[in-house]
C-alpha atoms as a PDB file:
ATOM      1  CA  UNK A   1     -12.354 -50.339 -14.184  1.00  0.00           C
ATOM      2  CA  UNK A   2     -15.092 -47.382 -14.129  1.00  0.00           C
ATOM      3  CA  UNK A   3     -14.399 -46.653 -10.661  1.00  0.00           C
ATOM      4  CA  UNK A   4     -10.393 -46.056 -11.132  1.00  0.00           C
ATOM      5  CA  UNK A   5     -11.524 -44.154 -14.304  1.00  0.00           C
ATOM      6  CA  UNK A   6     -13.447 -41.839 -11.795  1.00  0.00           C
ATOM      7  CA  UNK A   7     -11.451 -41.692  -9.367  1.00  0.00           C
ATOM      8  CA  UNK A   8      -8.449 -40.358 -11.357  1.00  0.00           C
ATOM      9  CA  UNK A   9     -10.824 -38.199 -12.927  1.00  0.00           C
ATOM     10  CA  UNK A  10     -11.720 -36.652  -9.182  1.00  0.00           C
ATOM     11  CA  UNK A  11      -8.134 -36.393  -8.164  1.00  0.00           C
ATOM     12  CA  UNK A  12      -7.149 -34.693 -11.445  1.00  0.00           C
ATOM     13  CA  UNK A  13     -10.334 -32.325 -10.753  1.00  0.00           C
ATOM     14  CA  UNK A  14      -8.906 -31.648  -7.149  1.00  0.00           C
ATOM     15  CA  UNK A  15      -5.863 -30.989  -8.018  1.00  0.00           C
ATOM     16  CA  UNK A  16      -6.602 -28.563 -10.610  1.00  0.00           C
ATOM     17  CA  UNK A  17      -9.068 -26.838  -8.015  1.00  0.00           C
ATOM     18  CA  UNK A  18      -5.796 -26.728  -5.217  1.00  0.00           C
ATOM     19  CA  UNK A  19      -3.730 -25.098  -8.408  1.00  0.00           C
ATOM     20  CA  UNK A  20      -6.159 -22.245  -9.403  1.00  0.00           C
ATOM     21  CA  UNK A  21      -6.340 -21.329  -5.484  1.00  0.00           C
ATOM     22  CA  UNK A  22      -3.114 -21.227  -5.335  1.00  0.00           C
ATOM     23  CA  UNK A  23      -2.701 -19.055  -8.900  1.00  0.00           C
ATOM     24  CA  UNK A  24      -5.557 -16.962  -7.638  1.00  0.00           C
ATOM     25  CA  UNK A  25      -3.626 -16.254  -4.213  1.00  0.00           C
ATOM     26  CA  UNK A  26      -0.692 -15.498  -5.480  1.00  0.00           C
ATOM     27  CA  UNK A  27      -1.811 -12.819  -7.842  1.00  0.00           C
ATOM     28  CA  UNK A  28      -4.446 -11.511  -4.977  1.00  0.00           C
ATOM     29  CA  UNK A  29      -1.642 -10.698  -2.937  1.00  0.00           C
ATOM     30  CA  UNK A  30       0.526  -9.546  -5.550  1.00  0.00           C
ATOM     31  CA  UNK A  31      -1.993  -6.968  -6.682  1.00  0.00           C
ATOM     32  CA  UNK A  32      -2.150  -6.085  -2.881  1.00  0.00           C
ATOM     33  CA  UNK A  33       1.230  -5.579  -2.371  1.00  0.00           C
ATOM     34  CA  UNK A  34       1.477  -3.452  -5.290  1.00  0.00           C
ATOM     35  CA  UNK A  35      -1.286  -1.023  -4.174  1.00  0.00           C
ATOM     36  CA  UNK A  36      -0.240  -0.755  -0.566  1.00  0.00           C
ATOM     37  CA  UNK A  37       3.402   0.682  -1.751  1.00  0.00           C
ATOM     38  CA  UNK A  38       1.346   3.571  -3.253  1.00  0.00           C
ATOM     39  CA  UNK A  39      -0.880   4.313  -0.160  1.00  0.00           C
ATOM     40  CA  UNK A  40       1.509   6.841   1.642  1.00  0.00           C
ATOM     41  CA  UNK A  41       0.150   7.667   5.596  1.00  0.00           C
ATOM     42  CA  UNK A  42      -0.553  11.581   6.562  1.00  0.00           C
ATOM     43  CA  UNK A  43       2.089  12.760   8.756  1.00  0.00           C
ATOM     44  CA  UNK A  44       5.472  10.985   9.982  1.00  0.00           C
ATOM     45  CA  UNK A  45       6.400   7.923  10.831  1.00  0.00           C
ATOM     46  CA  UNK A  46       7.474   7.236  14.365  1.00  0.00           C
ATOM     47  CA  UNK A  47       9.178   3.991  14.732  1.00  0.00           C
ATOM     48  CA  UNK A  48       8.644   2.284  17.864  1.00  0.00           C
ATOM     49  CA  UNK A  49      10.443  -1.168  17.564  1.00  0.00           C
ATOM     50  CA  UNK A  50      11.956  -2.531  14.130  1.00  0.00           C
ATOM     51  CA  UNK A  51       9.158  -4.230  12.908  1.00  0.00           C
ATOM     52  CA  UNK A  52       6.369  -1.528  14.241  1.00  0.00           C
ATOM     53  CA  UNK A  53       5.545   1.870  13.289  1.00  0.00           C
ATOM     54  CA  UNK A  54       3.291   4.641  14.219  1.00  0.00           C
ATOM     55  CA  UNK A  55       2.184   6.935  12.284  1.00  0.00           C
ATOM     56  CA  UNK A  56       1.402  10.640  13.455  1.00  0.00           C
ATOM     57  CA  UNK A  57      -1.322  12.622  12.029  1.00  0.00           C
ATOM     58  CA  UNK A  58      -1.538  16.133  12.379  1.00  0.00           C
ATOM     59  CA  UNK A  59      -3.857  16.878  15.042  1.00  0.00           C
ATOM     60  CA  UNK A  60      -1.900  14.426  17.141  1.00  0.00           C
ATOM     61  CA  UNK A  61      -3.398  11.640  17.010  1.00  0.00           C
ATOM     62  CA  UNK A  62      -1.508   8.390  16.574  1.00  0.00           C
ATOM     63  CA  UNK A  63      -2.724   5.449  14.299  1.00  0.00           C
ATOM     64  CA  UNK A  64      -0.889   2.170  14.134  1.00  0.00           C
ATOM     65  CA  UNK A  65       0.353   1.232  10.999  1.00  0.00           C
ATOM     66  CA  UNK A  66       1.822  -2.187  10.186  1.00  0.00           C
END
């Protein structure tokens, strides 16, 4: 009977573990998200197919931006 004792005892400590990665995740990329909206790129934005976009800096030189 110890060992089912343990071994729920692993599973519920596993679980818990997948959970806060998950929580952890979610709120990493949440915070990201948030913080790329206020990053605005120097110059204009040339769009080059729907889902890319270069962006055109002053001097002419062209960084992709995704």
């Amino acid at each position: 009977m110890k060992i089912a004792k343990w071994l729920k005892r692993i599973g519920m400590l596993l679980l818990l573990i997948v959970i806060l990665v998950l929580m952890t995740g979610f709120i990493f990329e949440e915070i990201s998200r948030s913080k790329a909206e206020k990053i605005h790129p120097d110059g204009q934005l040339a769009e080059v197919q729907p889902q890319n976009a270069l962006s055109t800096e002053r001097n002419g030189r062209a960084d992709r931006s995704f």
